[in-house]
Protein backbone atom coordinates (compact mmCIF):
# COMPACT_ATOMS: atom_id res chain seq x y z
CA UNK A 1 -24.79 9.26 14.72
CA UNK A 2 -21.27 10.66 14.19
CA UNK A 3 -19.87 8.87 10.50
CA UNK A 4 -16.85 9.09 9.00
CA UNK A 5 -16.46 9.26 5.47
CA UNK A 6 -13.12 7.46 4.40
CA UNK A 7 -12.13 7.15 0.26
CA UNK A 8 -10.92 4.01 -0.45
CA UNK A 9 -8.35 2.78 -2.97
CA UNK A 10 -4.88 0.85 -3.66
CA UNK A 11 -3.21 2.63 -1.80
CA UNK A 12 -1.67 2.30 1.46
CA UNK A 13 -2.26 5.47 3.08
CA UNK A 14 -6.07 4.64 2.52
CA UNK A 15 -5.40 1.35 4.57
CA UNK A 16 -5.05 3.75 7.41
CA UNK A 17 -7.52 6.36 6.86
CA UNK A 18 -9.57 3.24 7.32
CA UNK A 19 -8.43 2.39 10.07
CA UNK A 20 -7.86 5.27 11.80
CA UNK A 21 -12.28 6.26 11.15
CA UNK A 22 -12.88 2.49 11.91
CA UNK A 23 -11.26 2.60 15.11
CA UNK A 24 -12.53 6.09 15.89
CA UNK A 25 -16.21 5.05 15.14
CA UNK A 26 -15.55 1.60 17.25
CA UNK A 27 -15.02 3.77 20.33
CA UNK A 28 -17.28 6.69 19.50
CA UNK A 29 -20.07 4.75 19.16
CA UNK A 30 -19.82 6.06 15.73
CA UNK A 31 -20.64 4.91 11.93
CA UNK A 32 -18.13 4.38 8.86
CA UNK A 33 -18.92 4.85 5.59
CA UNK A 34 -16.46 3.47 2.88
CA UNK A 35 -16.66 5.24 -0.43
CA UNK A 36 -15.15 3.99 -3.75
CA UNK A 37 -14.77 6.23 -6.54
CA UNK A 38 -14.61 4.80 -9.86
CA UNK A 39 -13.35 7.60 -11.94
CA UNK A 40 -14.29 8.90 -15.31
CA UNK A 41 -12.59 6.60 -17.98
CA UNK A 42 -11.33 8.06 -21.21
CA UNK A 43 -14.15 7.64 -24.68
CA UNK A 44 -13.15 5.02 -26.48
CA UNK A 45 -14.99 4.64 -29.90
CA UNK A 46 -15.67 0.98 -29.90
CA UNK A 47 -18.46 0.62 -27.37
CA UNK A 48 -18.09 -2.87 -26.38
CA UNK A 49 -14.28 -2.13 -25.19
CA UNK A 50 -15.44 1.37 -22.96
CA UNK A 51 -18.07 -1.09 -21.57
CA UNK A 52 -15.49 -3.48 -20.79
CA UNK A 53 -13.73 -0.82 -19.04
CA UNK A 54 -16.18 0.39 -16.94
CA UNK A 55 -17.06 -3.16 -16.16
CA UNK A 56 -13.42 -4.25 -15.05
CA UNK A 57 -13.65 -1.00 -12.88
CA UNK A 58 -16.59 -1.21 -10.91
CA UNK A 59 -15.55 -5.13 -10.05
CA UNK A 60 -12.30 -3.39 -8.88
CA UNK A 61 -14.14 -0.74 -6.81
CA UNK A 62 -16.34 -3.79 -5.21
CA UNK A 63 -13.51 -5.38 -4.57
CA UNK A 64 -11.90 -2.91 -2.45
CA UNK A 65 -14.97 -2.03 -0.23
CA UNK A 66 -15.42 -5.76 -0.04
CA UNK A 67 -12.13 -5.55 1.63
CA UNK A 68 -12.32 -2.37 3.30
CA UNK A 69 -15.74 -3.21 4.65
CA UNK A 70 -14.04 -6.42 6.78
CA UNK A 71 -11.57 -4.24 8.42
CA UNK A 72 -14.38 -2.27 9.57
CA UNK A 73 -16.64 -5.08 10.67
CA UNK A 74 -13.31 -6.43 12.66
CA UNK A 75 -13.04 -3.47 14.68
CA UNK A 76 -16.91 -3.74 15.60
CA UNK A 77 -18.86 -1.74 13.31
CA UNK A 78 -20.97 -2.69 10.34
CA UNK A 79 -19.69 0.09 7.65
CA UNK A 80 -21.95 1.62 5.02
CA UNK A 81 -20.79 1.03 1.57
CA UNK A 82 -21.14 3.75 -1.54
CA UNK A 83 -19.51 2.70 -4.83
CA UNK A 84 -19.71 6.50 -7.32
CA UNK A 85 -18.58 7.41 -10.59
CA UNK A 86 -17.06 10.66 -11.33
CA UNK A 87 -14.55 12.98 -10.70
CA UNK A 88 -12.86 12.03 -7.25
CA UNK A 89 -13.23 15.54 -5.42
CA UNK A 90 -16.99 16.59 -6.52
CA UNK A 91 -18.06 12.56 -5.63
CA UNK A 92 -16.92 13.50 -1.96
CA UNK A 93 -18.13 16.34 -2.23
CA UNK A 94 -21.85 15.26 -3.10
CA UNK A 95 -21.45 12.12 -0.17
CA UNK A 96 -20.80 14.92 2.18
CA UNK A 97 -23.79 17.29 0.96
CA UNK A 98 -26.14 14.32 1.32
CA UNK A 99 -25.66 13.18 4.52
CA UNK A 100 -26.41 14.86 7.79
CA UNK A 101 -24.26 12.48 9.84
CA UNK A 102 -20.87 12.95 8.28
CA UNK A 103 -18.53 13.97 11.14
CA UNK A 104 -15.63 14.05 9.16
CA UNK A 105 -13.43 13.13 5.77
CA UNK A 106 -10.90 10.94 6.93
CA UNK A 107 -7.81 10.90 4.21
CA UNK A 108 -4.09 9.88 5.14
CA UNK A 109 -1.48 11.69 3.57
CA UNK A 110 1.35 9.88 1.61
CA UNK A 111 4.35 8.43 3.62
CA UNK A 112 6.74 11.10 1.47
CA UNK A 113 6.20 12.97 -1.69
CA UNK A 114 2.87 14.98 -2.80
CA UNK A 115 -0.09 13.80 -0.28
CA UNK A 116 -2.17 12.65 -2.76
CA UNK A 117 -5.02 14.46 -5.27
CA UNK A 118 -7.64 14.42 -2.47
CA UNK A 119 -5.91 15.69 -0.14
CA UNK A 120 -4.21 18.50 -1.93
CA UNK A 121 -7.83 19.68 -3.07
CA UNK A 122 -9.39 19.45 0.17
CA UNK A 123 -6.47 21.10 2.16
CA UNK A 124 -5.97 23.50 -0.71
CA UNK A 125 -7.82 25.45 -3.24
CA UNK A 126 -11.26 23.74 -1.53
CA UNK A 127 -10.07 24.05 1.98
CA UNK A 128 -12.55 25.07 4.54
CA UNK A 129 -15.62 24.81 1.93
CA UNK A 130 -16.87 21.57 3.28
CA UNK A 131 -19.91 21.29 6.44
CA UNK A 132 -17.49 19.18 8.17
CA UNK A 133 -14.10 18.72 9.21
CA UNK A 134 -10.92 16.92 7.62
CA UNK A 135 -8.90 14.45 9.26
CA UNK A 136 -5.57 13.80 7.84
CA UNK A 137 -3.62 10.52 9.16
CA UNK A 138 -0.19 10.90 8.23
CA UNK A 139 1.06 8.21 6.08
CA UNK A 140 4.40 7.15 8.05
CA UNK A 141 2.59 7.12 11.33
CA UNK A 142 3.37 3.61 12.86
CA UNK A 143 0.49 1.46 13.28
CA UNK A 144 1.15 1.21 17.45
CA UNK A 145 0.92 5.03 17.46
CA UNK A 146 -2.27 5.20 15.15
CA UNK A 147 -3.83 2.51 17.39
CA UNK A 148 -3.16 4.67 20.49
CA UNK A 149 -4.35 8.17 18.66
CA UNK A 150 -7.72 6.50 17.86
């Protein structure tokens, strides 16, 4: 089955990556799956605070594939949902590596300024190293366009 692998977070040009795959999968016949990266936090000494930290972000990461994972189901496909730790781009990377049925990395560039650190690394120094291609949604697309492109 054709899946695309979107990274979710805060931000809005992730909202679109999301829905651009979801869409695109809806259509396709194809699968979604929604990844949340929690990322590596900084040592702190006192061990109940870094566990605090780690808990507070992992209820954040649920939270946004709990969210994410609606969207999906709204445009008519149940989405897989991974929840990592680690360092953003080698997490991807390792989804991608284990799965067969990746089609594509959907990311959405930002509306104006730098794209984002995902998609600098993947369209950069990392570009054309992956089994599979990238999709980039452009983050000032309107959403009547994106609708019509997927």
């Amino acid at each position: 089955m054709r899946t695309y692998l979107v990274v979710i977070d805060d931000s809005p040009e992730a909202s679109l990556a999301l829905r651009f795959a979801a869409r695109r999968a809806a259509r396709t016949g194809g699968g979604v799956i929604v990844l949340a990266i929690i990322p590596p936090q900084d040592f702190v000494a006192f061990g109940g605070v870094q566990a605090t930290i780690e808990a507070e972000a992992r209820e954040h990461a649920e939270e946004l594939v709990a969210a994410a994972s609606d969207a999906v189901v709204q445009e008519g496909v149940t989405p897989q949902i991974l929840i990592k730790a680690g360092k953003p781009a080698e997490v991807v990377r390792d989804v991608i590596g284990a799965s067969d049925e990746i089609a594509a990395l959907v990311l959405a560039t930002a509306a104006s300024g730098a794209p984002g650190p995902l998609v600098a690394h993947f369209t950069g120094q990392d570009a054309g190293t992956l089994p599979c291609p990238v999709m980039l949604v452009p983050g000032g697309i309107d959403i009547a366009r994106l609708d019509a492109l997927s």
